[in-house]
Structures are given as structure tokens and as C-alpha cells.
C-alpha atoms as a PDB file:
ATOM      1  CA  UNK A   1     169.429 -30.720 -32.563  1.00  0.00           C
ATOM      2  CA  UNK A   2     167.897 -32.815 -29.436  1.00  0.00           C
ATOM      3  CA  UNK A   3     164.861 -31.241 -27.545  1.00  0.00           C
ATOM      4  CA  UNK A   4     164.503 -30.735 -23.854  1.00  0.00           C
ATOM      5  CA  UNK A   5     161.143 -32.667 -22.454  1.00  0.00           C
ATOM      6  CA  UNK A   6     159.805 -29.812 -21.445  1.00  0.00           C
ATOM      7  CA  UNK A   7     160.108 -28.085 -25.418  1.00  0.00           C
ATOM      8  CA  UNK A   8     159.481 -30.907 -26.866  1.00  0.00           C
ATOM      9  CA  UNK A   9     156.112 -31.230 -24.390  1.00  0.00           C
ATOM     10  CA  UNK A  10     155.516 -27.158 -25.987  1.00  0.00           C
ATOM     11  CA  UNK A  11     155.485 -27.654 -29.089  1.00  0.00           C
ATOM     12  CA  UNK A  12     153.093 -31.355 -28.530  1.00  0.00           C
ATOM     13  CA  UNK A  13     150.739 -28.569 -27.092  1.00  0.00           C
ATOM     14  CA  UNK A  14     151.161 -26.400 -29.785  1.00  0.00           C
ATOM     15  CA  UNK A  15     150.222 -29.270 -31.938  1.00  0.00           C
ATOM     16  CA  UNK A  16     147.101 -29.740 -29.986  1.00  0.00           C
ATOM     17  CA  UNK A  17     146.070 -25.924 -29.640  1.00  0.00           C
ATOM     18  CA  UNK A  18     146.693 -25.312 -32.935  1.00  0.00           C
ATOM     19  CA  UNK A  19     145.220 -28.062 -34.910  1.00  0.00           C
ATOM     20  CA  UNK A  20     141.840 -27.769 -37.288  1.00  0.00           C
ATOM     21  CA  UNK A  21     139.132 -28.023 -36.047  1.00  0.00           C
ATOM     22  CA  UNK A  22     137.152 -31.098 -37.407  1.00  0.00           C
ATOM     23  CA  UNK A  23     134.022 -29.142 -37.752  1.00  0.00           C
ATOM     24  CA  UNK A  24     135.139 -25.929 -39.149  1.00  0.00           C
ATOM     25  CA  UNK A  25     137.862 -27.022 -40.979  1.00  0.00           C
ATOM     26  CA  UNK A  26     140.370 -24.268 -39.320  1.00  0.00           C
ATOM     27  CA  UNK A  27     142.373 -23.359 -36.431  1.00  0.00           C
ATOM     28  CA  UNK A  28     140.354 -22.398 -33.270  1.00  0.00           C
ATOM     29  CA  UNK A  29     142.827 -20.071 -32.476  1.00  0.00           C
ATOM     30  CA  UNK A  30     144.673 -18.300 -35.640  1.00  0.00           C
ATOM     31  CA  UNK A  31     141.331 -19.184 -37.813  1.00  0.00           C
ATOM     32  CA  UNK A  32     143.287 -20.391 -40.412  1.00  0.00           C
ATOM     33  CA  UNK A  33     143.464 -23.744 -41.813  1.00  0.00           C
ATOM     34  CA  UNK A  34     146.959 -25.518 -41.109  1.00  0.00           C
ATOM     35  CA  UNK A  35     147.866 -21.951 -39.369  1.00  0.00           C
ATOM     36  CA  UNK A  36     151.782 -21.288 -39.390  1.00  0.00           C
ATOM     37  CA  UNK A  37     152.094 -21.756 -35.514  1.00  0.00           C
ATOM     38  CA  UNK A  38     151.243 -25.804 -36.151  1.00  0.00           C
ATOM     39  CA  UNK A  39     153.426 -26.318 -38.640  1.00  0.00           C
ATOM     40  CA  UNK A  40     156.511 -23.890 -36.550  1.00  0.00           C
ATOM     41  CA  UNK A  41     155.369 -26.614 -34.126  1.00  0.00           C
ATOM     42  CA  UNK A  42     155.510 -29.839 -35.699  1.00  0.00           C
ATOM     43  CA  UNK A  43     158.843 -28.849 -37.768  1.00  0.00           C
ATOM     44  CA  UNK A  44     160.784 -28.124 -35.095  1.00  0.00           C
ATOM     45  CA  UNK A  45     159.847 -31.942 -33.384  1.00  0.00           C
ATOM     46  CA  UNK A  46     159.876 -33.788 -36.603  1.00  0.00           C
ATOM     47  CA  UNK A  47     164.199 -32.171 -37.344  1.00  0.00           C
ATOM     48  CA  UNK A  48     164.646 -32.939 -33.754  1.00  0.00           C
ATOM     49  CA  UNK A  49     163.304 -36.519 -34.405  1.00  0.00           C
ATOM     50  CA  UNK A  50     160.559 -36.103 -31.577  1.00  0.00           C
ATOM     51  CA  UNK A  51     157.628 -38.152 -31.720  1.00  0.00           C
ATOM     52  CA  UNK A  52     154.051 -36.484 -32.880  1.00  0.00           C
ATOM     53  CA  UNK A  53     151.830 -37.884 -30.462  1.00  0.00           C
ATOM     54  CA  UNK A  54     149.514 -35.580 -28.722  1.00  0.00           C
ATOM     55  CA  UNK A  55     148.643 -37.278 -26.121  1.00  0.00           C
ATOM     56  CA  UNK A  56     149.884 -35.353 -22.700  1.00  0.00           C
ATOM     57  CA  UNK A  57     148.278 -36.880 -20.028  1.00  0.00           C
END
């Protein structure tokens, strides 16, 4: 099922919120590596065929 912008722009934020840390190796915010709230994220993009990118400038 097709995204509106603006979801599909929530969930790219999710994405970026929620991804590990490079250092630590976890989530900044759940503290959990590859925490649930990333992957609620990217799921629902990828089945709506939305594109990954994080960029949101």
C-alpha cells in the first residue's frame, strides 16, 4: 500500500534516529542494536516500495 510524503518522510527519520551508532554499536535511543523501531521503520517503506535514503535535507 502507497505512502503519503509526509509518512514516508517519518519513517526516513525513524531510520535516521534509530540507526546504530557507529561507535557503540547500538541505538542511541532504544540502546539496542538494530532496535525494533528501525526495522518497524524500514519495513513499512521497503512493502510500500519507498526508497531508503536518509538524506532529508
Amino acid at each position: 500500500m502507497p505512502l503519503t510524503p509526509e509518512l514516508a518522510d517519518h519513517y526516513r527519520r525513524m531510520l535516521r534516529v534509530h540507526a546504530d551508532d557507529p561507535v557503540t554499536g547500538t541505538c542511541p535511543v532504544c540502546r539496542r542494536s538494530r532496535c525494533e523501531d528501525f526495522h518497524f521503520a524500514r519495513t513499512q517503506l521497503v512493502c510500500a516500495g519507498e526508497r531508503l535514503d536518509l538524506d532529508l535535507s
